[in-house]
N, C-alpha and C. Protein backbone atom coordinates (compact mmCIF):
# COMPACT_ATOMS: atom_id res chain seq x y z
N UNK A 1 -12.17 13.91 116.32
CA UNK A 1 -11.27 13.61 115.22
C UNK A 1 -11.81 14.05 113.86
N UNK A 2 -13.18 14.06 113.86
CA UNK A 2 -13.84 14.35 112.41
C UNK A 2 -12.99 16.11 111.86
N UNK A 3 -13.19 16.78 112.62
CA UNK A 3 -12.54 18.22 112.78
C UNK A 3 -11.12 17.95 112.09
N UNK A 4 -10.43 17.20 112.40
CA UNK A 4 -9.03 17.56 112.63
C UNK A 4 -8.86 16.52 110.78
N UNK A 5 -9.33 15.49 110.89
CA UNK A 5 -9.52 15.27 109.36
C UNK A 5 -10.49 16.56 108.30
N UNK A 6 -10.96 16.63 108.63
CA UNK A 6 -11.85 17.62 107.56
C UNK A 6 -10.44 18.75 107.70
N UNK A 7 -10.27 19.43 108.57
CA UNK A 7 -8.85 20.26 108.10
C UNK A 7 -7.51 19.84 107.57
N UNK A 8 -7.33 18.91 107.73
CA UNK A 8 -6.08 18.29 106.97
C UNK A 8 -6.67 18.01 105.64
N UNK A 9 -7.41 17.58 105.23
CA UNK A 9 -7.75 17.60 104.21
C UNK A 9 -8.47 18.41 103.58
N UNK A 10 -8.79 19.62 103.97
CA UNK A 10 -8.38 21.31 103.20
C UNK A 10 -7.37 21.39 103.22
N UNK A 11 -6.45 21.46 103.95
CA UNK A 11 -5.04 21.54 103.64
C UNK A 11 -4.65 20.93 102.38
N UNK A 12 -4.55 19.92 102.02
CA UNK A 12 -4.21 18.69 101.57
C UNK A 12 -4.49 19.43 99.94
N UNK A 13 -6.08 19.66 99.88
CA UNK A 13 -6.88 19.69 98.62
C UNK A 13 -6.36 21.28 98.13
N UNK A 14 -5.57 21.99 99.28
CA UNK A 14 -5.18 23.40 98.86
C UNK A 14 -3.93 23.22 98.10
N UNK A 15 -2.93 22.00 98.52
CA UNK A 15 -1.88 21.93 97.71
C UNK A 15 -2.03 21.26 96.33
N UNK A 16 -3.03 20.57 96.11
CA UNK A 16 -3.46 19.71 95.10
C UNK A 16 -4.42 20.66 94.18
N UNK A 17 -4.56 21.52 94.73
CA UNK A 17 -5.48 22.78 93.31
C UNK A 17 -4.38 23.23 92.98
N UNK A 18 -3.61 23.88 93.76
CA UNK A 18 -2.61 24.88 93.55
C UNK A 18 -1.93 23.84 92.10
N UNK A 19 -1.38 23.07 93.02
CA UNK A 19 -0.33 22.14 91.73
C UNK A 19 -1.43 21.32 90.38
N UNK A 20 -2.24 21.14 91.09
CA UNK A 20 -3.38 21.05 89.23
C UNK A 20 -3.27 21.98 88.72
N UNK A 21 -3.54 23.30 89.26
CA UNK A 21 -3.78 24.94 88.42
C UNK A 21 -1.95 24.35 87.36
N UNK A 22 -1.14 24.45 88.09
CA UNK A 22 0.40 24.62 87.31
C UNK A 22 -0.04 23.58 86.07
N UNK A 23 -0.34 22.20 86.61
CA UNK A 23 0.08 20.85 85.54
C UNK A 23 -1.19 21.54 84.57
N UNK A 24 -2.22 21.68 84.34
CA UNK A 24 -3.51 21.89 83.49
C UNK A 24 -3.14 23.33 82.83
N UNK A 25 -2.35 24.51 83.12
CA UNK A 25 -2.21 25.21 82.49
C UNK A 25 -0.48 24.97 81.74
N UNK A 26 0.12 24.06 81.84
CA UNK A 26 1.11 23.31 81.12
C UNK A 26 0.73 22.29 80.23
N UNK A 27 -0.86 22.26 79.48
CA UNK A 27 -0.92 21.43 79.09
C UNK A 27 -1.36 19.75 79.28
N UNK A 28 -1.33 19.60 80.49
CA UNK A 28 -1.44 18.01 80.42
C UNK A 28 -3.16 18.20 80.81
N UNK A 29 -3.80 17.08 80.23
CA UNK A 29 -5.43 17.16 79.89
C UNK A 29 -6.03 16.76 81.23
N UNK A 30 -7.01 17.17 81.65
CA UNK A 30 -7.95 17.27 82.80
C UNK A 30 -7.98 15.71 82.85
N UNK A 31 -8.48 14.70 81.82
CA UNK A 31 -8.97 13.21 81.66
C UNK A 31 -7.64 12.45 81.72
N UNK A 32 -6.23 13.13 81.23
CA UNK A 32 -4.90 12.28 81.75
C UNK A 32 -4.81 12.77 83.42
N UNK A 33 -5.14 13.69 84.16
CA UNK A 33 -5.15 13.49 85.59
C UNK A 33 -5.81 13.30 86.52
N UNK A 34 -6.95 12.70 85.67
CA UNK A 34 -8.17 12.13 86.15
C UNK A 34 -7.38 10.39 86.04
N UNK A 35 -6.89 10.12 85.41
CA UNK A 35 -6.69 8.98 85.39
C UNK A 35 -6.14 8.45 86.61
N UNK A 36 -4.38 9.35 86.06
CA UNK A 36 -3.74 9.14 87.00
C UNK A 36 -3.87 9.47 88.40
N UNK A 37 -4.93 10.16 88.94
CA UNK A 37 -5.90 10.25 90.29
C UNK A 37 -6.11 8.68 90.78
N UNK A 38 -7.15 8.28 89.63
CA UNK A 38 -7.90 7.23 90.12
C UNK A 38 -6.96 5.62 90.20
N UNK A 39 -5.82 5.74 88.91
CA UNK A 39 -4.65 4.86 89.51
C UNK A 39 -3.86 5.27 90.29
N UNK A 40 -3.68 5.87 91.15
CA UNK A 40 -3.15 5.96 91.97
C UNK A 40 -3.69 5.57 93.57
N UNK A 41 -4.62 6.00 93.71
CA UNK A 41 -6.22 5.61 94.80
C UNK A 41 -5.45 3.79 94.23
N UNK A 42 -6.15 3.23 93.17
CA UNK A 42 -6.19 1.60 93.20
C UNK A 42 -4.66 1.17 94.09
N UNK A 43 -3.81 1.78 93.62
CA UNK A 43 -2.42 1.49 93.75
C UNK A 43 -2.20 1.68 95.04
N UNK A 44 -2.92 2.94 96.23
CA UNK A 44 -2.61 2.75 97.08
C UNK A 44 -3.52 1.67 97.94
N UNK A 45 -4.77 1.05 97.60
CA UNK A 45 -5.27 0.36 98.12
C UNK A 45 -4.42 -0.94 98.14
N UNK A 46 -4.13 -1.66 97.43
CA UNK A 46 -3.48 -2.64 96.61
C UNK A 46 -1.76 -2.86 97.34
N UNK A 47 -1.51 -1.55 97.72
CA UNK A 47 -0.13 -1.29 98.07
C UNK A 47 1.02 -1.29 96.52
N UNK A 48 0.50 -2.15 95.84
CA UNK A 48 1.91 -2.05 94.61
C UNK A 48 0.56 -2.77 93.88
N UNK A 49 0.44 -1.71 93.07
CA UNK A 49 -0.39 -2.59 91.47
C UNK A 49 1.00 -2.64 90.22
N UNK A 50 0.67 -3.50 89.47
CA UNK A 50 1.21 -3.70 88.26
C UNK A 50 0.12 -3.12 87.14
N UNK A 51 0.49 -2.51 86.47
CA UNK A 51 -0.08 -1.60 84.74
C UNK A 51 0.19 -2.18 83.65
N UNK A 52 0.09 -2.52 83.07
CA UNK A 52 0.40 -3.01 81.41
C UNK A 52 -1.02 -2.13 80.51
N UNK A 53 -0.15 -1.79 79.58
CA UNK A 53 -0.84 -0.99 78.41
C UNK A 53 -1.26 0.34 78.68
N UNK A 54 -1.36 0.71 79.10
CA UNK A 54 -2.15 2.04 80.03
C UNK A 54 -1.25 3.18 79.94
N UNK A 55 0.02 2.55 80.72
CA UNK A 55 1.27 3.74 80.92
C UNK A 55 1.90 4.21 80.06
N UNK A 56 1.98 3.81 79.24
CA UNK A 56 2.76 4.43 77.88
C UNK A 56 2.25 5.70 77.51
N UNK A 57 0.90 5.98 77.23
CA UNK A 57 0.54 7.02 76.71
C UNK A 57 0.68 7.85 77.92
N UNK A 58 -0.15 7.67 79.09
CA UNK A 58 0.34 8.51 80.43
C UNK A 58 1.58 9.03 80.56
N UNK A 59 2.78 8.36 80.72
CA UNK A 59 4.10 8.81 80.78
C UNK A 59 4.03 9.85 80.05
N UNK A 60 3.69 9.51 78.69
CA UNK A 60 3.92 10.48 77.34
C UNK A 60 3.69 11.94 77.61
N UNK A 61 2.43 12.17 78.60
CA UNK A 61 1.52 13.23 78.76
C UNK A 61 2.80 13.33 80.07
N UNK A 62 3.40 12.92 80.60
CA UNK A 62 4.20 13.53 81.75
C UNK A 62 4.98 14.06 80.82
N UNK A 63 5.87 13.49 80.45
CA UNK A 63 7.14 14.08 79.76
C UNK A 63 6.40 14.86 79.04
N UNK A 64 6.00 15.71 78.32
CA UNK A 64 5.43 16.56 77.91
C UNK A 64 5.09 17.81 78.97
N UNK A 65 5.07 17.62 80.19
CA UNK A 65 5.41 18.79 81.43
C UNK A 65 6.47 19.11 81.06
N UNK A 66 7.43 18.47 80.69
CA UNK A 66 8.87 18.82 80.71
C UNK A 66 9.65 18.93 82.76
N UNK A 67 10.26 20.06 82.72
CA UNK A 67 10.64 20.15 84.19
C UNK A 67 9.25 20.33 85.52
N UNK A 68 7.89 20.71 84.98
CA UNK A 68 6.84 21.04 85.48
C UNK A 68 6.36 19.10 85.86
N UNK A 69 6.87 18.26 86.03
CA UNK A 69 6.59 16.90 85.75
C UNK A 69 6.27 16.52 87.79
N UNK A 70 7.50 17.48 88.16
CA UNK A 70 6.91 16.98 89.84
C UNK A 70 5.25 17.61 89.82
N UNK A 71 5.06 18.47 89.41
CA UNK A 71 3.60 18.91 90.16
C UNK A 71 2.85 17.72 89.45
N UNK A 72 3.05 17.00 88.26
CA UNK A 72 1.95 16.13 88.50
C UNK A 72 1.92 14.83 89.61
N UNK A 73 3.04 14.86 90.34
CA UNK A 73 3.18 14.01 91.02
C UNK A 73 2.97 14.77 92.50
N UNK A 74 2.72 15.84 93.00
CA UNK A 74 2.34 16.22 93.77
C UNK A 74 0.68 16.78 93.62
N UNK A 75 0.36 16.78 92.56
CA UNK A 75 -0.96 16.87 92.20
C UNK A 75 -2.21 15.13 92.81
N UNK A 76 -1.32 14.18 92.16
CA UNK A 76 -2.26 13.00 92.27
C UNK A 76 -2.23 12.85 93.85
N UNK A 77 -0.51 12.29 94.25
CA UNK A 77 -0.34 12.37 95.73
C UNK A 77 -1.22 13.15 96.55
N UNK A 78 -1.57 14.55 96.56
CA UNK A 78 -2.41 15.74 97.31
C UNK A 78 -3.84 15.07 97.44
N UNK A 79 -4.11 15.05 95.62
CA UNK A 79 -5.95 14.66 95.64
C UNK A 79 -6.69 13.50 95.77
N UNK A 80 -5.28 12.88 95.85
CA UNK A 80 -5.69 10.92 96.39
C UNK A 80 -5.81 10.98 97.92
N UNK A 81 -4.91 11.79 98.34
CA UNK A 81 -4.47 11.57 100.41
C UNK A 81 -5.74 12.57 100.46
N UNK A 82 -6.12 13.53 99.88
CA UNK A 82 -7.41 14.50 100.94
C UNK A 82 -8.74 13.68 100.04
N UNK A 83 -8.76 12.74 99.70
CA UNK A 83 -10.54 12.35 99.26
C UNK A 83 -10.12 11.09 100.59
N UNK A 84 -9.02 10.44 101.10
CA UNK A 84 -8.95 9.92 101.96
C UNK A 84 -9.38 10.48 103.25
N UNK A 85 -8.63 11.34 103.48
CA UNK A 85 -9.13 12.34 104.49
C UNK A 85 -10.50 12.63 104.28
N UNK A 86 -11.52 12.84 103.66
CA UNK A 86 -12.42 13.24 103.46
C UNK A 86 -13.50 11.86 104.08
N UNK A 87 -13.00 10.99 103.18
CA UNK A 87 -13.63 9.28 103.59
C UNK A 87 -13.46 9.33 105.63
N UNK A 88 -12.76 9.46 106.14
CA UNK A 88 -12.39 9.54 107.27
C UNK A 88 -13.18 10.74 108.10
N UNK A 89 -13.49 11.92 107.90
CA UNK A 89 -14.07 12.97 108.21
C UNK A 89 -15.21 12.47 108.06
N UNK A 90 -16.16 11.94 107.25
CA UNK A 90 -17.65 11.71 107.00
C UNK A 90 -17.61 10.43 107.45
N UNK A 91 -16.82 9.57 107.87
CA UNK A 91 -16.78 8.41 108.71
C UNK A 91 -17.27 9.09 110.22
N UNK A 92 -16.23 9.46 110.50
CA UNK A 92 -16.13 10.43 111.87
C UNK A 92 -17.46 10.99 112.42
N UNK A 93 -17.78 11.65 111.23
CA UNK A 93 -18.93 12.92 111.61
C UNK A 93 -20.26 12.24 110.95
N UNK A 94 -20.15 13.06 109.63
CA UNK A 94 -21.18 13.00 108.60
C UNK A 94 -20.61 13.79 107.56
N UNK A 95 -21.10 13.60 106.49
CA UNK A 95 -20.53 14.49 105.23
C UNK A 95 -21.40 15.71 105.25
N UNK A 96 -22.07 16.29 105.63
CA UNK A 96 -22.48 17.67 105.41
C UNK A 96 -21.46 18.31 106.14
N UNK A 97 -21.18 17.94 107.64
CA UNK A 97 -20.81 18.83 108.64
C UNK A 97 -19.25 18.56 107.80
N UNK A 98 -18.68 17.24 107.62
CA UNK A 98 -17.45 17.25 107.07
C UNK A 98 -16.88 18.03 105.56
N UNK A 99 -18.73 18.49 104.86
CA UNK A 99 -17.75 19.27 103.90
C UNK A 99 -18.31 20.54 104.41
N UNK A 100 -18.75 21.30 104.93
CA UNK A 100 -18.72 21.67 105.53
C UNK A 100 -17.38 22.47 105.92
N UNK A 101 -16.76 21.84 106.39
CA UNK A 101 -15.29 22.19 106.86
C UNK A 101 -14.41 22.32 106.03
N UNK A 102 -14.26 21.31 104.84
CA UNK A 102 -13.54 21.12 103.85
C UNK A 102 -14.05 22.47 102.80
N UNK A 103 -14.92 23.18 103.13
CA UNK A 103 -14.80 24.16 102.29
C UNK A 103 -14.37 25.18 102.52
N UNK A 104 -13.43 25.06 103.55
CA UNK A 104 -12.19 25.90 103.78
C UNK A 104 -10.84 25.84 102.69
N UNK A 105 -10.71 24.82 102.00
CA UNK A 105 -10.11 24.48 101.21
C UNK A 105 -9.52 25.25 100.23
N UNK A 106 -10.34 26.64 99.54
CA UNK A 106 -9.86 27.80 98.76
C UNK A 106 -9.35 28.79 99.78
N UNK A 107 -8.92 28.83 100.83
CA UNK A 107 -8.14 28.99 101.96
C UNK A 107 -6.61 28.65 101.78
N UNK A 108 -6.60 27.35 101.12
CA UNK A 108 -5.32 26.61 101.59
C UNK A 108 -4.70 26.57 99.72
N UNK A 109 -6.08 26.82 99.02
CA UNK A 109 -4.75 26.63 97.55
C UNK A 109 -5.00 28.26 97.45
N UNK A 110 -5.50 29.43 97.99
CA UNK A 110 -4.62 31.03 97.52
C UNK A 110 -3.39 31.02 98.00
N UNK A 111 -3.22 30.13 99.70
CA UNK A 111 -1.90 30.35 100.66
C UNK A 111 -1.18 29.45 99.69
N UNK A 112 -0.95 28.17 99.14
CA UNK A 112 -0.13 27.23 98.52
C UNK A 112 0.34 27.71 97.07
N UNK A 113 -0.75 28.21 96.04
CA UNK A 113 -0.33 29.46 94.86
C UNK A 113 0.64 30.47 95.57
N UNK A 114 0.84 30.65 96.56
CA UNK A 114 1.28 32.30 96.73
C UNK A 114 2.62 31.54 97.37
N UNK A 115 2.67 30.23 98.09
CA UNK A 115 3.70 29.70 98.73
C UNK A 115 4.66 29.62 97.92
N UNK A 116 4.16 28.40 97.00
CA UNK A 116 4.39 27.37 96.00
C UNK A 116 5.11 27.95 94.45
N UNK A 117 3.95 28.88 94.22
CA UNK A 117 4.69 29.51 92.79
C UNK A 117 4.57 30.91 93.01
N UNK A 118 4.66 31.66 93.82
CA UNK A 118 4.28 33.30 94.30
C UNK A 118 3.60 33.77 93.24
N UNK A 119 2.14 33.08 93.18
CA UNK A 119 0.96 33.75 92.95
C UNK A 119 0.03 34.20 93.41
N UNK A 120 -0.46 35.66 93.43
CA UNK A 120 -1.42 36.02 94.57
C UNK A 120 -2.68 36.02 94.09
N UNK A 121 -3.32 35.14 94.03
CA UNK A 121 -5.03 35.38 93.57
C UNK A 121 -5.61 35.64 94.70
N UNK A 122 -5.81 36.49 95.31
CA UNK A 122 -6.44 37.23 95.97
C UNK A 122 -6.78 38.75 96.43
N UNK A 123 -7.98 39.09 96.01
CA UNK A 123 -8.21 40.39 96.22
C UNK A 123 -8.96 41.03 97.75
N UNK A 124 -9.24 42.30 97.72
CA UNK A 124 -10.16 42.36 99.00
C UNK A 124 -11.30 41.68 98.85
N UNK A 125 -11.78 40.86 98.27
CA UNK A 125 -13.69 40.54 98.14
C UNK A 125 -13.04 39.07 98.66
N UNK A 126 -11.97 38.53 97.74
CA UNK A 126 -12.07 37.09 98.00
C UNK A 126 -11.43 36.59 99.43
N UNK A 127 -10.46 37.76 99.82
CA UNK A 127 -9.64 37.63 101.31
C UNK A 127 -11.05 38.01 102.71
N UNK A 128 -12.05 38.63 102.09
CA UNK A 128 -13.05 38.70 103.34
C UNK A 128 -13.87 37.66 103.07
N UNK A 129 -14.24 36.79 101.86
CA UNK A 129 -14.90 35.53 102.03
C UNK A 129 -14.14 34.57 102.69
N UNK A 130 -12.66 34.68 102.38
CA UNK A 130 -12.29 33.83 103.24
C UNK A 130 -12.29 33.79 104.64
N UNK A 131 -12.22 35.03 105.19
CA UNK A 131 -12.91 35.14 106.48
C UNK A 131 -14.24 34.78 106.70
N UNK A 132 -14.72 35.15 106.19
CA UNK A 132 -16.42 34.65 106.31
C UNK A 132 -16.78 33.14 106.39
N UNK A 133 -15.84 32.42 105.44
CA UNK A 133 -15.73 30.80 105.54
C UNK A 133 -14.88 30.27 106.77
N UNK A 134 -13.77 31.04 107.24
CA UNK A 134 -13.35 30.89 108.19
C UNK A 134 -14.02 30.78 109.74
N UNK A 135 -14.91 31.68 109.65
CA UNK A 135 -15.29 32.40 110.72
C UNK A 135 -16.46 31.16 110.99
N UNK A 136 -17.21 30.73 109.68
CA UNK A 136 -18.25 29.53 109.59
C UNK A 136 -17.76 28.41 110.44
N UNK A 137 -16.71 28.25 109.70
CA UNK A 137 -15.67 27.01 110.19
C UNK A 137 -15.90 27.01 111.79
N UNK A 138 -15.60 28.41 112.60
CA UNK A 138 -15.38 28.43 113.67
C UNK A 138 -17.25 28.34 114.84
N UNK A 139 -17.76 28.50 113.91
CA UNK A 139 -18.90 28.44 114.65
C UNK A 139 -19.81 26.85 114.22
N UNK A 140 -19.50 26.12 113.40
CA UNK A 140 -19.78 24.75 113.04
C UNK A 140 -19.36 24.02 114.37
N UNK A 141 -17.47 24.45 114.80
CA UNK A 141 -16.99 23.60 115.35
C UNK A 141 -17.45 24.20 117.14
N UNK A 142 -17.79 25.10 117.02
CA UNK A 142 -18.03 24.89 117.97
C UNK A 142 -19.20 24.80 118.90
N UNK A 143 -20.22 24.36 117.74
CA UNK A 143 -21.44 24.29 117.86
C UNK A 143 -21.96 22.49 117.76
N UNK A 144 -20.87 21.97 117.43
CA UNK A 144 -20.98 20.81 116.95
C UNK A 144 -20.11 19.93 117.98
């Protein structure tokens, strides 16, 4: 199972760069989605937290995406569910071998940029590292 978490959560962390790259180059500040990261984590522990004082200025920094406002909500959602996944993988395994795997992850946000907003950051150097990380991937797992 450690395997199959450590890849879902490259997956996970590929859609959650991709959609940070959009919200952070729209403006909204690295430390407002740091926040809203880490309330969100409490909130899902908790199942339903209540906020007072806090949200006002947050919102503010949403609406200020303007129509770009889902990716911050697919941004927190992404990087809250794969540090879960991650907790679960190094449960499983161990965290070397689990990141390890998870550094397949610039794998999953070139495919999610190119999905998501048809951006291609990728050239020949960075499409054969990704093989090369791939190929790692494949000899970890099956060595392990």
């Amino acid at each position: 199972m450690w395997f199959l978490y450590a890849i879902a959560a490259a997956l996970v962390w590929g859609v959650g760069y991709a959609a940070c790259g959009r919200v952070l180059q729209r403006g909204f500040t690295s430390t407002g989605l740091f926040f809203l990261d880490m309330l969100f984590g409490l909130l899902a522990m908790v199942v339903y937290f209540t906020v007072t004082g806090t949200w006002g200025a947050t919102l503010a920094q949403g609406r200020q995406l303007g129509g770009q406002s889902f990716w911050l909500v697919v941004t927190v959602v992404a990087t809250t569910s794969a540090s879960l996944l991650s907790f679960l993988a190094i449960q499983n395994k161990n965290a070397t071998l689990a990141s390890l795997i998870e550094i397949s992850y610039p794998f999953f946000v070139a495919f999610f940029a190119w999905l998501l907003f048809r951006d291609v950051q990728l050239s020949w150097a960075t499409a054969l590292g990704g093989l090369l990380i791939l190929a790692g991937i494949g000899i970890i797992y099956r060595f392990n």
